[in-house]
C-alpha atoms as a PDB file:
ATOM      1  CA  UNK A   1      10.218  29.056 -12.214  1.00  0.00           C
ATOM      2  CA  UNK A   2      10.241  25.271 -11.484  1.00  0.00           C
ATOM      3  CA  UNK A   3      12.227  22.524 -10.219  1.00  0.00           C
ATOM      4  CA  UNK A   4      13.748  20.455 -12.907  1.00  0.00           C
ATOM      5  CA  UNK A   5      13.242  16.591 -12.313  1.00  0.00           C
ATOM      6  CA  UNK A   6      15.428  14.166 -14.323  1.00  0.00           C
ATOM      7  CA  UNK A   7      15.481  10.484 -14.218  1.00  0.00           C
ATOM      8  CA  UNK A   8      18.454   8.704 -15.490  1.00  0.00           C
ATOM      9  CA  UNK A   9      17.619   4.882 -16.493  1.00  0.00           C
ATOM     10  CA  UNK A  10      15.872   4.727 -13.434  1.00  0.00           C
ATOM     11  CA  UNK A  11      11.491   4.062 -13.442  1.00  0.00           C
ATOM     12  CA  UNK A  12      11.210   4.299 -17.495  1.00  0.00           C
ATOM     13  CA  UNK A  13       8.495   1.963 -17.226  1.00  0.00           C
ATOM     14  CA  UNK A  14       6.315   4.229 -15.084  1.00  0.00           C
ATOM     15  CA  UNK A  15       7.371   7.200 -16.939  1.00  0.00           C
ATOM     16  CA  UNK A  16       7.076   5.994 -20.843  1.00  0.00           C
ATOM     17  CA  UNK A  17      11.172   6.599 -21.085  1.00  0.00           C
ATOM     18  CA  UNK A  18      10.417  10.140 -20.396  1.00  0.00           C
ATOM     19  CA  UNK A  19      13.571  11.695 -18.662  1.00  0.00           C
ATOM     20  CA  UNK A  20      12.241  14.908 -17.641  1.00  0.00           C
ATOM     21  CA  UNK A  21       9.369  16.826 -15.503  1.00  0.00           C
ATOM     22  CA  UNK A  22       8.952  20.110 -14.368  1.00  0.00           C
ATOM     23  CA  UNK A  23       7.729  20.480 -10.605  1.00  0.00           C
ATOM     24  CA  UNK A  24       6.907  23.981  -8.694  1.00  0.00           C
ATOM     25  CA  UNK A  25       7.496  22.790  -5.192  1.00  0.00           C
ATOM     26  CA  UNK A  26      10.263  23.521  -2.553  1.00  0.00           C
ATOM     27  CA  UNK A  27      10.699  20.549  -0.560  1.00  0.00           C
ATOM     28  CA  UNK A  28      11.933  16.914  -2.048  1.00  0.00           C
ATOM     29  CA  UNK A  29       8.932  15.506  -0.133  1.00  0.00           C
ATOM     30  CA  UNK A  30       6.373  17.934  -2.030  1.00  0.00           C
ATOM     31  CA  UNK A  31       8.275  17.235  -5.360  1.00  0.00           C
ATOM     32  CA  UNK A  32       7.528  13.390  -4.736  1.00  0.00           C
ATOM     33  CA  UNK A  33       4.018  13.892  -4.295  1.00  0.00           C
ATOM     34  CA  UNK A  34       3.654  16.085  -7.416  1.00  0.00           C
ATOM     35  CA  UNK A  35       5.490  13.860  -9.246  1.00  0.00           C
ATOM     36  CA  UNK A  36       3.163  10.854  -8.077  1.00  0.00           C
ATOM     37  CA  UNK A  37       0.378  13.154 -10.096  1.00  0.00           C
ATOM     38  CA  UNK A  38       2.456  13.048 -13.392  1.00  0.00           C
ATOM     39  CA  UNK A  39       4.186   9.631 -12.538  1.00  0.00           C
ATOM     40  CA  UNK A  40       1.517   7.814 -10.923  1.00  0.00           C
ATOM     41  CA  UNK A  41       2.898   4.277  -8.789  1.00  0.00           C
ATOM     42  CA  UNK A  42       6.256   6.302  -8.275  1.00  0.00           C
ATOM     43  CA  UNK A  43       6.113   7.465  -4.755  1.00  0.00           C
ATOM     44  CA  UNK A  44       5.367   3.441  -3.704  1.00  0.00           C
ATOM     45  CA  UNK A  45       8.666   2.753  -5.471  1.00  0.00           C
ATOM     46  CA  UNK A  46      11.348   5.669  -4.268  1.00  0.00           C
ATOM     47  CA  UNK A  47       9.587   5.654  -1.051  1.00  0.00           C
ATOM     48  CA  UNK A  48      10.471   2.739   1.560  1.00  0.00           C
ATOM     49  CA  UNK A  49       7.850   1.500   3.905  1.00  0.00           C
ATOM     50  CA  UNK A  50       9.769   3.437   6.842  1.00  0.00           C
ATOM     51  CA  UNK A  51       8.809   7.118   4.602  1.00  0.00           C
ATOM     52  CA  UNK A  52      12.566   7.087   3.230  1.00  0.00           C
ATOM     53  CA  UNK A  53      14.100   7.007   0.228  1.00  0.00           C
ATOM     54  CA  UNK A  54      14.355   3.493  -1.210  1.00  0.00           C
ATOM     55  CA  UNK A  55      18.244   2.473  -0.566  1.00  0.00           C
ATOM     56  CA  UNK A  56      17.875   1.425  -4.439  1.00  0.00           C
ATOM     57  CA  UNK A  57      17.618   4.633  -5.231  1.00  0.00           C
ATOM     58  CA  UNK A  58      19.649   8.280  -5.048  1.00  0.00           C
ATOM     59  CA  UNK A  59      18.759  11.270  -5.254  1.00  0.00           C
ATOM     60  CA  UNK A  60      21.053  14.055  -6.226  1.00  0.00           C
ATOM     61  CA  UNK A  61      20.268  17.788  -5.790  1.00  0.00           C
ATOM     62  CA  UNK A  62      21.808  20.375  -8.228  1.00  0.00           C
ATOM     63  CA  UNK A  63      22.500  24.201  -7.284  1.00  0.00           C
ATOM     64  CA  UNK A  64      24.628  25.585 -10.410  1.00  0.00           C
ATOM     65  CA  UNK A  65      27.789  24.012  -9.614  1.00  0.00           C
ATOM     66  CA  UNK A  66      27.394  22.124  -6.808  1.00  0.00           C
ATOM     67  CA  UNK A  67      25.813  18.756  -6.186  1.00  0.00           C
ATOM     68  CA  UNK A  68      24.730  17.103  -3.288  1.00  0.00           C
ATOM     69  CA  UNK A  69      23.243  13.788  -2.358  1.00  0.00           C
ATOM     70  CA  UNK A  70      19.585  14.745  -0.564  1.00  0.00           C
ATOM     71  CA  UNK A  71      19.447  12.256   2.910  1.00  0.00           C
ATOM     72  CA  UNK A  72      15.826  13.258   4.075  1.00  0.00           C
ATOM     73  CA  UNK A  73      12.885  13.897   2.692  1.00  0.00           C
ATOM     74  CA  UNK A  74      12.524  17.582   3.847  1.00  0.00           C
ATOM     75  CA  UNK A  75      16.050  18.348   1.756  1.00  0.00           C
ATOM     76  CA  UNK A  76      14.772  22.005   0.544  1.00  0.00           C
ATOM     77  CA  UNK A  77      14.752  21.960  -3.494  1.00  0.00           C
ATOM     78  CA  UNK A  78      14.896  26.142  -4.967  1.00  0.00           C
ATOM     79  CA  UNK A  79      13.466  27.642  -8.092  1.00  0.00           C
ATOM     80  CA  UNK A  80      15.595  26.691 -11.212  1.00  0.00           C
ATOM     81  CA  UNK A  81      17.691  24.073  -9.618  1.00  0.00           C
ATOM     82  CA  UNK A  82      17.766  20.231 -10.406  1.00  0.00           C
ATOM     83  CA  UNK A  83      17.494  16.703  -9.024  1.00  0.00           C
ATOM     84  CA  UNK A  84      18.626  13.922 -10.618  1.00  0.00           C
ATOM     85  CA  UNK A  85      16.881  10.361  -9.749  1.00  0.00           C
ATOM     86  CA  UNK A  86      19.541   7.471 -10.185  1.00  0.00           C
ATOM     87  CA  UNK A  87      19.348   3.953  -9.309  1.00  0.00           C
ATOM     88  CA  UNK A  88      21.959   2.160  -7.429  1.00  0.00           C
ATOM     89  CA  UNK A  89      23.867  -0.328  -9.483  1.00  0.00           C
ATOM     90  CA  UNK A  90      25.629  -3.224  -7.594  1.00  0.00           C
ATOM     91  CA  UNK A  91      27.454  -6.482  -8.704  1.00  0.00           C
ATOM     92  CA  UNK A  92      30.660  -8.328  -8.314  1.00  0.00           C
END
């Protein structure tokens, strides 16, 4: 089983307004880096310079009911669950 990887409005450029990947990794850092394979240029993007997760960006973690916002890089991701990539909207 895999990881289910959904992007919501966020890097449709980079990922030809696909919403959707499929990743077989257990740690948000290893799903990054597969991703980068499929979504090449997207690790430079959700990634800060400091090896965080761009403040532009959130990224939410899915376990059947419950949903949590994953902090760190080593947040651990399980077979059949979700993330959700979302950027940050901000305005007055």
């Amino acid at each position: 089983m895999a990881v289910t990887v959904k992007f919501l409005s966020a890097f449709q450029d980079l990922t030809q307004s696909k919403k959707l990947f499929f990743v077989e990794k257990e740690r948000l850092d290893q799903i990054i880096d597969e991703l980068e394979i499929q979504i090449p240029g997207l690790k430079g993007r959700l990634i800060n310079s400091d090896g965080k997760i761009h403040p532009a960006y959130q990224v939410i973690h899915i376990k059947g009911d419950i949903q949590e916002l994953c902090k760190t890089l080593d947040c651990p991701i399980g077979d059949g669950e979700e993330i959700v990539i979302i950027p940050l909207i901000s305005g007055g």
